[in-house]
Protein backbone atom coordinates (compact mmCIF):
# COMPACT_ATOMS: atom_id res chain seq x y z
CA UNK A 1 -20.65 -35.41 -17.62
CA UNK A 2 -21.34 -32.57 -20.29
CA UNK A 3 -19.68 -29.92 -19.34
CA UNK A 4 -18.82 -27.10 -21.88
CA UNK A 5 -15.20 -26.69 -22.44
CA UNK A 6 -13.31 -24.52 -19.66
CA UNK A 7 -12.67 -21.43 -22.73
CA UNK A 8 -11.97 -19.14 -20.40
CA UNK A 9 -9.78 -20.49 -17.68
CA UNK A 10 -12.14 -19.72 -14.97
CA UNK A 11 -12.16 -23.70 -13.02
CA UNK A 12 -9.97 -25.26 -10.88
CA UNK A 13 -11.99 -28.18 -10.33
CA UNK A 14 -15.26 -29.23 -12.68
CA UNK A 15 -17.20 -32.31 -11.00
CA UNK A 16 -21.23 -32.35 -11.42
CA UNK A 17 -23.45 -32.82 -8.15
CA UNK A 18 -26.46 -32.47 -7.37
CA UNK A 19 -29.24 -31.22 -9.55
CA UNK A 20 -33.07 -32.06 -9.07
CA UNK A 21 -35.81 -30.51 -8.41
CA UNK A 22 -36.74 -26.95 -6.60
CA UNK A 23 -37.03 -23.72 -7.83
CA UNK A 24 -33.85 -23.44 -9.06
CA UNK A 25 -34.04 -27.13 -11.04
CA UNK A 26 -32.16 -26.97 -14.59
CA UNK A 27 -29.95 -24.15 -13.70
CA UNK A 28 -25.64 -24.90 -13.60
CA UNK A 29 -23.51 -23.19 -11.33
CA UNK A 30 -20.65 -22.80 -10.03
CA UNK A 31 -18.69 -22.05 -6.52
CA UNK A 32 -15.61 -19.86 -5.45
CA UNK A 33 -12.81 -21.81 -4.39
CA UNK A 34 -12.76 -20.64 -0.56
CA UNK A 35 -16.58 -22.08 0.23
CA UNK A 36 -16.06 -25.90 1.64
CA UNK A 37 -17.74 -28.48 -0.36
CA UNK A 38 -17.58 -31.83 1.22
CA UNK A 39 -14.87 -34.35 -0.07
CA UNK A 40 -12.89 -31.58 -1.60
CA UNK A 41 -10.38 -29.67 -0.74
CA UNK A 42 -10.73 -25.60 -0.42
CA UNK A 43 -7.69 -23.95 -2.10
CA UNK A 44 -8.37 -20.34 -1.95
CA UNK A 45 -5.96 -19.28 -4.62
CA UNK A 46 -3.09 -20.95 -3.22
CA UNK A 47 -0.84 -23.94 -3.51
CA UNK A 48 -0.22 -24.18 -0.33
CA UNK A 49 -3.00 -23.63 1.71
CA UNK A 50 -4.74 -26.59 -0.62
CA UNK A 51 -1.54 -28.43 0.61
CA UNK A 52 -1.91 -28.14 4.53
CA UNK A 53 -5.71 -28.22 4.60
CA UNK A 54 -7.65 -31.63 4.33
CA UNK A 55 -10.52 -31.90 2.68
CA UNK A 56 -13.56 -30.89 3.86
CA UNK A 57 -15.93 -32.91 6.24
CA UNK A 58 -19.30 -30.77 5.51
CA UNK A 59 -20.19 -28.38 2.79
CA UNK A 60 -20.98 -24.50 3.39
CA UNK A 61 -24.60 -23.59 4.30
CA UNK A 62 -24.84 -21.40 1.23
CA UNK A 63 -23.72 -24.40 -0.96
CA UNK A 64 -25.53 -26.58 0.45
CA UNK A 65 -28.83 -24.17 -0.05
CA UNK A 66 -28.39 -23.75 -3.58
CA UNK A 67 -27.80 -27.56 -4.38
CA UNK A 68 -31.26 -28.65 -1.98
CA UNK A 69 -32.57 -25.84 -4.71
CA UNK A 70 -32.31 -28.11 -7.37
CA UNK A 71 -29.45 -26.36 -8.81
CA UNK A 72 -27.01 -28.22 -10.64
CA UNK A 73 -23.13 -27.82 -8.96
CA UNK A 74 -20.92 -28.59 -12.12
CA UNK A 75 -17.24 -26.65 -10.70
CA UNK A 76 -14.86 -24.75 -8.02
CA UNK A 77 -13.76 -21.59 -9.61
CA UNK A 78 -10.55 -19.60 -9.38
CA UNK A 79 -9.95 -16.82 -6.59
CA UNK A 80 -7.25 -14.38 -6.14
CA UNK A 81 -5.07 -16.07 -3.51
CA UNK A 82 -6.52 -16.08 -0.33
CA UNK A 83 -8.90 -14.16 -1.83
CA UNK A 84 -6.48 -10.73 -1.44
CA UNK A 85 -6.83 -8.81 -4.94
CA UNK A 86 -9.01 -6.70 -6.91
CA UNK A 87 -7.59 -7.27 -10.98
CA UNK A 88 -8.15 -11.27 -10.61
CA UNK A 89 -4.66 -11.75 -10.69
CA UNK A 90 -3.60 -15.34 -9.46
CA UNK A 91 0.42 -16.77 -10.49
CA UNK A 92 -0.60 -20.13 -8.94
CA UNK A 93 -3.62 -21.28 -10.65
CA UNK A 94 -3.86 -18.86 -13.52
CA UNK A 95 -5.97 -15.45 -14.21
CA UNK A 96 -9.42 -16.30 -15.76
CA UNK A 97 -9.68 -14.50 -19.30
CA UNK A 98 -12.23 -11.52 -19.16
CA UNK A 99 -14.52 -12.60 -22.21
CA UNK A 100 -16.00 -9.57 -22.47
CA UNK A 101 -12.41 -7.63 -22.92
CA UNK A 102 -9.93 -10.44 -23.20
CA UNK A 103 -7.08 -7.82 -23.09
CA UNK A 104 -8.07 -6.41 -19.43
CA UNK A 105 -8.53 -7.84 -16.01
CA UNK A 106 -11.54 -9.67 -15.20
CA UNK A 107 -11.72 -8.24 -11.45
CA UNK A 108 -11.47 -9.84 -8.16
CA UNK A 109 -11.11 -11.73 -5.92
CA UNK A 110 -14.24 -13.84 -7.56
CA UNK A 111 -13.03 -13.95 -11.16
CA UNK A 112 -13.22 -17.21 -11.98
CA UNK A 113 -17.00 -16.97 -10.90
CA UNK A 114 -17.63 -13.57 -12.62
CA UNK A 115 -15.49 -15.31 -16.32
CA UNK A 116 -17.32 -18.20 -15.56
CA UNK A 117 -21.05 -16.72 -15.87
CA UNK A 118 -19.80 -14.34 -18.54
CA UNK A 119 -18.82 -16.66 -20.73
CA UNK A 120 -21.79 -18.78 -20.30
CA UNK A 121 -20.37 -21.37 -18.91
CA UNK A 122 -22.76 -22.02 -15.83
CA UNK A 123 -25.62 -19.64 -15.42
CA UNK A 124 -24.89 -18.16 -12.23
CA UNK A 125 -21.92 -18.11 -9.86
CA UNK A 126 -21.06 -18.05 -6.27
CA UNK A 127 -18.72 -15.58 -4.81
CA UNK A 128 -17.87 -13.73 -1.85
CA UNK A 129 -17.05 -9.83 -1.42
CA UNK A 130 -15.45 -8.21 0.95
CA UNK A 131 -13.96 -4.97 -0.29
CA UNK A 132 -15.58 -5.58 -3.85
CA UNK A 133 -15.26 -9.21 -4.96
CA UNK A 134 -18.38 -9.27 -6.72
CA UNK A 135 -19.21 -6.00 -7.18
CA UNK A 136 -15.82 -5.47 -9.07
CA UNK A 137 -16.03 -8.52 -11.25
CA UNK A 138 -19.24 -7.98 -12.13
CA UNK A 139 -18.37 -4.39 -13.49
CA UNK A 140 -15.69 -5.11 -15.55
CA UNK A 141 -17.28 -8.48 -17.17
CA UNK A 142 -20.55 -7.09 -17.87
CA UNK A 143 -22.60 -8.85 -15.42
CA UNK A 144 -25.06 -8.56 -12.43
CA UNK A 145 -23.36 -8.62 -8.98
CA UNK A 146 -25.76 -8.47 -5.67
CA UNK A 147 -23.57 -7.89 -2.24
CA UNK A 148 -25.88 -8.60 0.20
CA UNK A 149 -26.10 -7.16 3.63
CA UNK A 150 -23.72 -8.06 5.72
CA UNK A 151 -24.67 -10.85 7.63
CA UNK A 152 -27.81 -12.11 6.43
CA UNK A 153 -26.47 -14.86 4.65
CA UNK A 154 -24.22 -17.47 6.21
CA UNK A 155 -20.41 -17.61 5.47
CA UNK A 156 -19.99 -20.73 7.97
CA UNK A 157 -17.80 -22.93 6.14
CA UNK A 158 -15.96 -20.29 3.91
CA UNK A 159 -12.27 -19.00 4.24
CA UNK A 160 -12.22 -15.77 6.07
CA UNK A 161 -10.35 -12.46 4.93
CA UNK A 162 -12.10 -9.61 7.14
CA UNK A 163 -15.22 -11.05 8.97
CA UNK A 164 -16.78 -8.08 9.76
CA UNK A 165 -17.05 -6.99 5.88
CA UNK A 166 -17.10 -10.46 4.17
CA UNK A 167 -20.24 -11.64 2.42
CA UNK A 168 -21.06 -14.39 -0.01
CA UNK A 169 -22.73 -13.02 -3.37
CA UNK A 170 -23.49 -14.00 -6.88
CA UNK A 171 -22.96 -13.26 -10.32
CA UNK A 172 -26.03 -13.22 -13.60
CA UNK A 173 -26.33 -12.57 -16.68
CA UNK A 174 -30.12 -11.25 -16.22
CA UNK A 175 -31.93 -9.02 -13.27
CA UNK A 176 -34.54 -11.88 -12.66
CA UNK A 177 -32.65 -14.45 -12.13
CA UNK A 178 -30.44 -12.17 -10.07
CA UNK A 179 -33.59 -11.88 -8.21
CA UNK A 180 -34.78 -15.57 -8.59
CA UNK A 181 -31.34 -16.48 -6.17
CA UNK A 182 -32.11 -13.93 -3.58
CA UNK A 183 -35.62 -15.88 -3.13
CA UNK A 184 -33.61 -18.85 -2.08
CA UNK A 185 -30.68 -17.56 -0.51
CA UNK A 186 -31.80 -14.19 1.63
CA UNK A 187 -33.87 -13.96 4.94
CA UNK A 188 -37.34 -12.69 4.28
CA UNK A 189 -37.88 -8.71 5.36
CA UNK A 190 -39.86 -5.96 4.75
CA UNK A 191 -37.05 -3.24 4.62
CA UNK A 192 -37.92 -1.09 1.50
CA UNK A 193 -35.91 0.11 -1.79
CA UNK A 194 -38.38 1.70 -3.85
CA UNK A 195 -36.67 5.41 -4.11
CA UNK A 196 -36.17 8.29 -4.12
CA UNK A 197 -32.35 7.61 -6.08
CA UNK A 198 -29.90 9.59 -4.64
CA UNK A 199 -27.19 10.40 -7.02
CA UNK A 200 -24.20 10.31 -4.63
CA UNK A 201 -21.62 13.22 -5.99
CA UNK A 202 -18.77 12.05 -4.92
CA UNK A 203 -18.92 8.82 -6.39
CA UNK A 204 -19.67 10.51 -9.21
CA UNK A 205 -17.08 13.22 -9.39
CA UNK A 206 -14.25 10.63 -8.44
CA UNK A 207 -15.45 8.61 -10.96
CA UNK A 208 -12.93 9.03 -14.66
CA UNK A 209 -14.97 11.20 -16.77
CA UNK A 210 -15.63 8.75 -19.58
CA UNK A 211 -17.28 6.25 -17.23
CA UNK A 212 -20.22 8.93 -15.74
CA UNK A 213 -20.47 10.02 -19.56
CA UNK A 214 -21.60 6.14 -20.04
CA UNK A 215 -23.45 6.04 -16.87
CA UNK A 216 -24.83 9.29 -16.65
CA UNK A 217 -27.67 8.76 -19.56
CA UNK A 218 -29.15 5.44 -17.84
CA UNK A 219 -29.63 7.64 -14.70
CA UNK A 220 -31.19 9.94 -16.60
CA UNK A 221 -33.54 7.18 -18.56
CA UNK A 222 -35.16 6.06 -14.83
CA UNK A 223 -36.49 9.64 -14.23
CA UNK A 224 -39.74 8.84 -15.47
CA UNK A 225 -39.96 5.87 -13.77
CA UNK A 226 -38.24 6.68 -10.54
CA UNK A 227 -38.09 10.41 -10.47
CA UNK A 228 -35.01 12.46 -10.77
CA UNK A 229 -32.19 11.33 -9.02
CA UNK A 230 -31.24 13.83 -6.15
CA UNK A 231 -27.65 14.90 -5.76
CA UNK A 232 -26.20 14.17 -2.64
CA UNK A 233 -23.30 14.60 -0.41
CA UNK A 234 -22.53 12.02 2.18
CA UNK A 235 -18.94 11.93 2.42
CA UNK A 236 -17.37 15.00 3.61
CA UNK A 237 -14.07 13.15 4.52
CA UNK A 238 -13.51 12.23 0.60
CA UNK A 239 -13.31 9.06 -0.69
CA UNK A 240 -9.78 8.89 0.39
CA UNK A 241 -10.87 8.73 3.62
CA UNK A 242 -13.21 5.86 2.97
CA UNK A 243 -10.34 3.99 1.59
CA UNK A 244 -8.20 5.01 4.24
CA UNK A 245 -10.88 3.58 6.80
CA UNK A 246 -11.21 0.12 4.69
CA UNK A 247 -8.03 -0.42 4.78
CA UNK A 248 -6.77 -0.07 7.82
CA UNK A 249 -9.75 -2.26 9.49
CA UNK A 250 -9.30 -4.58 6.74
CA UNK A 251 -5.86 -5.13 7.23
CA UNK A 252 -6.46 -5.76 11.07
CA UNK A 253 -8.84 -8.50 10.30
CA UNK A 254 -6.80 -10.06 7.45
CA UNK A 255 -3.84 -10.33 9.77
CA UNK A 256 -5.93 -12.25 12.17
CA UNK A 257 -7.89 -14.21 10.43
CA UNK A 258 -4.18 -15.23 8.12
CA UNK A 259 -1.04 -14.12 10.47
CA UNK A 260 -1.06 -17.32 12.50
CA UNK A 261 -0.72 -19.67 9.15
CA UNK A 262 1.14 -17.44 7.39
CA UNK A 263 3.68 -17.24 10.08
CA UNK A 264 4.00 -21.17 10.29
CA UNK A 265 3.47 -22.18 7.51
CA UNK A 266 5.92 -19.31 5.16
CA UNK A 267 3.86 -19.97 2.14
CA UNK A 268 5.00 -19.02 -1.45
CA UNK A 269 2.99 -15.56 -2.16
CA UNK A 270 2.78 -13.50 -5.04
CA UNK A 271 4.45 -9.97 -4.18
CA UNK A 272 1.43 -8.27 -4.16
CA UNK A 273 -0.32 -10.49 -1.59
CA UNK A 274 2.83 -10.65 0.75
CA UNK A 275 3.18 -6.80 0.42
CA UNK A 276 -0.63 -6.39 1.70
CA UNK A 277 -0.26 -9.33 4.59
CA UNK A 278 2.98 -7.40 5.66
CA UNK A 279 1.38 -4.21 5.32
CA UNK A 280 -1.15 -5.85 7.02
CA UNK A 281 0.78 -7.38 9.95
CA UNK A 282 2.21 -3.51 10.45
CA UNK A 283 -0.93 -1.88 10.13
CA UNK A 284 -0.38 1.01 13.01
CA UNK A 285 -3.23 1.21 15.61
CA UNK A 286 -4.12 4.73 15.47
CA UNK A 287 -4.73 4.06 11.61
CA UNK A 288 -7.34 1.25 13.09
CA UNK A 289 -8.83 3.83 15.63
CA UNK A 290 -9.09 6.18 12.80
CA UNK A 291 -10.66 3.81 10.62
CA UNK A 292 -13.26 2.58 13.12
CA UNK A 293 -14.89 6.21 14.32
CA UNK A 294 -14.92 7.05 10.64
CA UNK A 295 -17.01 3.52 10.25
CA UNK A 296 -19.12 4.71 12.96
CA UNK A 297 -19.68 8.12 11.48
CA UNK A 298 -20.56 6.51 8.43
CA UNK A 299 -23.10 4.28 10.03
CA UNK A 300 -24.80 6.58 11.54
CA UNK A 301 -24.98 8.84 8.31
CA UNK A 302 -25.99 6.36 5.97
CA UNK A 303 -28.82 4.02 7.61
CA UNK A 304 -30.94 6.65 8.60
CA UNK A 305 -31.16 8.01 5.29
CA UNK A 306 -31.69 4.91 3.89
CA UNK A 307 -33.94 3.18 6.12
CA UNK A 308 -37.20 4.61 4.18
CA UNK A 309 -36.61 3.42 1.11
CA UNK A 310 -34.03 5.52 -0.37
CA UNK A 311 -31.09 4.30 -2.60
CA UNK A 312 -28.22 5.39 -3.46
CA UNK A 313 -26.85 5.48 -7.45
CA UNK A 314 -23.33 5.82 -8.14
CA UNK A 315 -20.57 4.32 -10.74
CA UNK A 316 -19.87 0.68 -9.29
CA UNK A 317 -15.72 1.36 -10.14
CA UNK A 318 -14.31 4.53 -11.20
CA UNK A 319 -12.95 3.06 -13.93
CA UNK A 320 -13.25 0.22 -16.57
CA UNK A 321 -11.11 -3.12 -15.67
CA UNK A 322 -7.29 -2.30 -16.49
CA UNK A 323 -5.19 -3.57 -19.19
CA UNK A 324 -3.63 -6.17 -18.56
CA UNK A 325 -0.67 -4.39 -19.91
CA UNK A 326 -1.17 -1.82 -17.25
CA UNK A 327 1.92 -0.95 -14.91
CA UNK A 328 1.53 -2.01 -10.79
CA UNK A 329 1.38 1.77 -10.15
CA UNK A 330 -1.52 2.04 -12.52
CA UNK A 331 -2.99 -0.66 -10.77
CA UNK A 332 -2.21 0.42 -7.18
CA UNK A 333 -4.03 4.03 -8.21
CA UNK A 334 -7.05 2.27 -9.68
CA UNK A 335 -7.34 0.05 -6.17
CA UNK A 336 -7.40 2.48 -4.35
CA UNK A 337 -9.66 5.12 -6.20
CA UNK A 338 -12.21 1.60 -5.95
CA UNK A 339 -11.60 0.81 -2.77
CA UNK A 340 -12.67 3.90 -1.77
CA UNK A 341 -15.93 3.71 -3.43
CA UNK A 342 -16.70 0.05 -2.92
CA UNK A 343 -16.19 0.82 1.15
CA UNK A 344 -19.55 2.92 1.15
CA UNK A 345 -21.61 0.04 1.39
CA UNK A 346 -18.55 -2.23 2.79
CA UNK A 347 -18.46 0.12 6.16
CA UNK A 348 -21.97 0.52 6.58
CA UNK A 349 -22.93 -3.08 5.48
CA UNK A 350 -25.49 -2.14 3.33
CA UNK A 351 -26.95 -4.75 0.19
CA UNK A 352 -25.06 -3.03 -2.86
CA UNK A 353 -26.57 -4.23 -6.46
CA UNK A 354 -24.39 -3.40 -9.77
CA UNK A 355 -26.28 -3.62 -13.11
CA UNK A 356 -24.51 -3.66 -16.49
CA UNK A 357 -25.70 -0.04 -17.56
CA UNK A 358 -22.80 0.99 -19.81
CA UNK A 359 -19.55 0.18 -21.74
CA UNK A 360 -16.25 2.69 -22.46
CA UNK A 361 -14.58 1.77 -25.49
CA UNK A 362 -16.13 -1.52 -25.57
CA UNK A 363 -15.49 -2.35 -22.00
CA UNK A 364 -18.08 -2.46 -19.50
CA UNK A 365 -19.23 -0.46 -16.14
CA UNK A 366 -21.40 -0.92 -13.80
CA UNK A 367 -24.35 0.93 -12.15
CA UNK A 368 -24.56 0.46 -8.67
CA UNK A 369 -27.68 0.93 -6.25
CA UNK A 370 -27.33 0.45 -2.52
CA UNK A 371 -30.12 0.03 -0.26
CA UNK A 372 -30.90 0.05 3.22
CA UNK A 373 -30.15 -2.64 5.86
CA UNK A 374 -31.97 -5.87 5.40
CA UNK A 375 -33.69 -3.92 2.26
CA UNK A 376 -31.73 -6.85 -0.15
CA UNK A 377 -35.03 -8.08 -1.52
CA UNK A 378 -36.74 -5.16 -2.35
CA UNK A 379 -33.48 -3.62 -3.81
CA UNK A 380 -33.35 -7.11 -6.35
CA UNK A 381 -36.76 -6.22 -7.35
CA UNK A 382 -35.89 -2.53 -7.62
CA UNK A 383 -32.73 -3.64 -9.89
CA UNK A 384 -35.02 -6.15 -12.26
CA UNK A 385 -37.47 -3.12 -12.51
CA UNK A 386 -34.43 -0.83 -13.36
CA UNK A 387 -33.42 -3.05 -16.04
CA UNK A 388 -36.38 -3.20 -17.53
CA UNK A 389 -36.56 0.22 -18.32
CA UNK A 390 -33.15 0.73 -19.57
CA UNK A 391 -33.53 -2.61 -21.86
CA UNK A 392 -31.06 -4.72 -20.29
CA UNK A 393 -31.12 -8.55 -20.11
């Protein structure tokens, strides 16, 4: 079996299957540990919930695509446990290294898929996303991240967190082979994503002034391509709000989809896992009320503007990935000031692409383009067109 050495930490399993032919023949990948693959068994980032599962008895659709694609399967990659975390953190399994900025987070919950595809060890990666598992990742490592819309791909056979925002997604290296696994993977439609860009303000604004400075000239390079982006204000509320929303309804769903193991089975947590599942557990029901007309406001905001063809351009994280150094308040603020922007296309479950457009002091950002409903092809062949003109891989 030759398989490059695991440099960065990002496996927790590396066994080779499949691989053939189909358009994605000669191509390694590999698959978030929370998506069943038959004869193994899922661990999603904890000790125990590999202990009182048995293995499974069928692998996930999505897998299952890729490897009848002629893709070659060569490892399970580390989550955060049960897939609960932004930074990547995991004290059961260990944190991938970010090889792009060893001394900062590699993002999460899909870091071991995001470390693994940076650091060249497969050449794409499955993941999942629910408040910004790819999307995050794929920002602070410096890769492409597609979070598709919600529900057009499968997640039969994958752990849950909040059903009604999670979504499988992938990590690349390059736009066109971004694209080239959205040819395999996504339902055909004819939902557009050619433009105009709408440069969404308070993304932008909430966004730490050194990371628009780095993502402020790209937008600028796609005028003559795409026009000049339009300023635009779609969230009255604040992004507050939007995090506000996200996490109360996520918290609702977590607790059902987890409560009734977690209450049996008392499992060892990290404290910032059991502090979200208790939070979680408590969450009050006029926050959820709150949280779900501010979804439907959103809805019905967003998908009529974008239903034409428009997209919207904003900073995929506020910030760069945090030292690893940083403090847990420092990482609490920069959750939350994410959360709030990742939740745009997370409440409205709109495709969300993020393109590696920039770096501050060395460390990436992303670029982020959301599209309409069901728009996810077009908006992959929007993003490889995008990164053609500003030169990226």
């Amino acid at each position: 079996m030759d398989l490059p050495e695991d440099s960065v930490g990002a496996f927790t399993i590396r066994r080779a299957r499949g691989g053939g032919e189909g358009p994605l023949a000669g191509l390694d990948w590999a698959v978030k540990d929370l998506f069943d693959v038959a004869g193994d068994t899922t661990g999603f980032g904890s000790p125990d919930w590999r202990r009182t599962h048995a293995p499974a008895v069928a692998t996930a659709p999505v897998v299952q695509t890729l490897l009848a694609a002629g893709a070659r399967l060569v490892g399970r990659t580390k989550t955060v446990e049960l897939a609960f975390g932004l930074t990547g953190e995991n004290p059961w399994d260990g944190t991938p290294l970010n090889p792009r900025t060893p001394d900062r987070f590699p993002g999460g919950s899909s870091c071991g898929s995001a470390a693994a595809t940076a650091a060249r060890l497969v050449d794409f990666a499955l993941g999942s996303d629910t408040g910004g598992s790819v999307r995050i990742p794929a920002s602070y490592c410096g890769l492409y991240g597609l979070r598709p819309t919600h529900g057009a791909i499968s997640l039969a056979g994958a752990c849950p967190l909040a059903p009604s925002f999670d979504t499988p997604g992938w990590f690349t290296r390059e736009a066109a082979l971004l694209e080239r696994i959205g040819d395999v993977l996504l339902p055909g439609s004819n939902a557009p994503a050619t433009g105009p860009l709408l440069r969404v303000e308070e993304a932008w604004l909430g966004a730490h002034p050194s990371v628009a400075a780095a993502l402020a000239p790209a937008l600028e390079r796609l005028a003559p391509a795409f026009g000049r982006a339009l300023g635009i204000s779609v969230l009255p509320e604040g992004l507050t709000a939007t995090y506000e929303a996200f996490r109360a309804l996520q918290a609702e769903e977590a607790w059902t989809s987890l409560g009734g193991w977690v209450s049996a089975v008392q499992p060892r947590l990290s404290p910032a896992v059991a502090g979200r599942l208790a939070a979680a557990r408590d969450i009050p029901a006029e926050a959820v009320r709150n949280g779900t007309a501010l979804r439907r406001r959103l809805q019905t905001r967003l998908r009529p503007l974008l239903a034409g063809g428009a997209v919207l351009a904003f900073p995929t994280s506020p910030c760069p990935a945090p030292l690893l150094s940083a403090p847990e308040e420092t990482q609490q603020q920069i959750r939350e000031a994410t959360l709030g922007v990742t939740a745009i296309a997370g409440l409205c479950g709109l495709p969300e692409v993020t393109l590696p457009a920039g770096t501050v002091a060395g460390a990436p950002v992303g670029l982020s383009l959301v599209g309409g409903v069901g728009s996810d092809r077009a908006l992959l062949t929007l993003a490889k067109r995008v990164a053609g003109v500003l030169a990226l891989p």
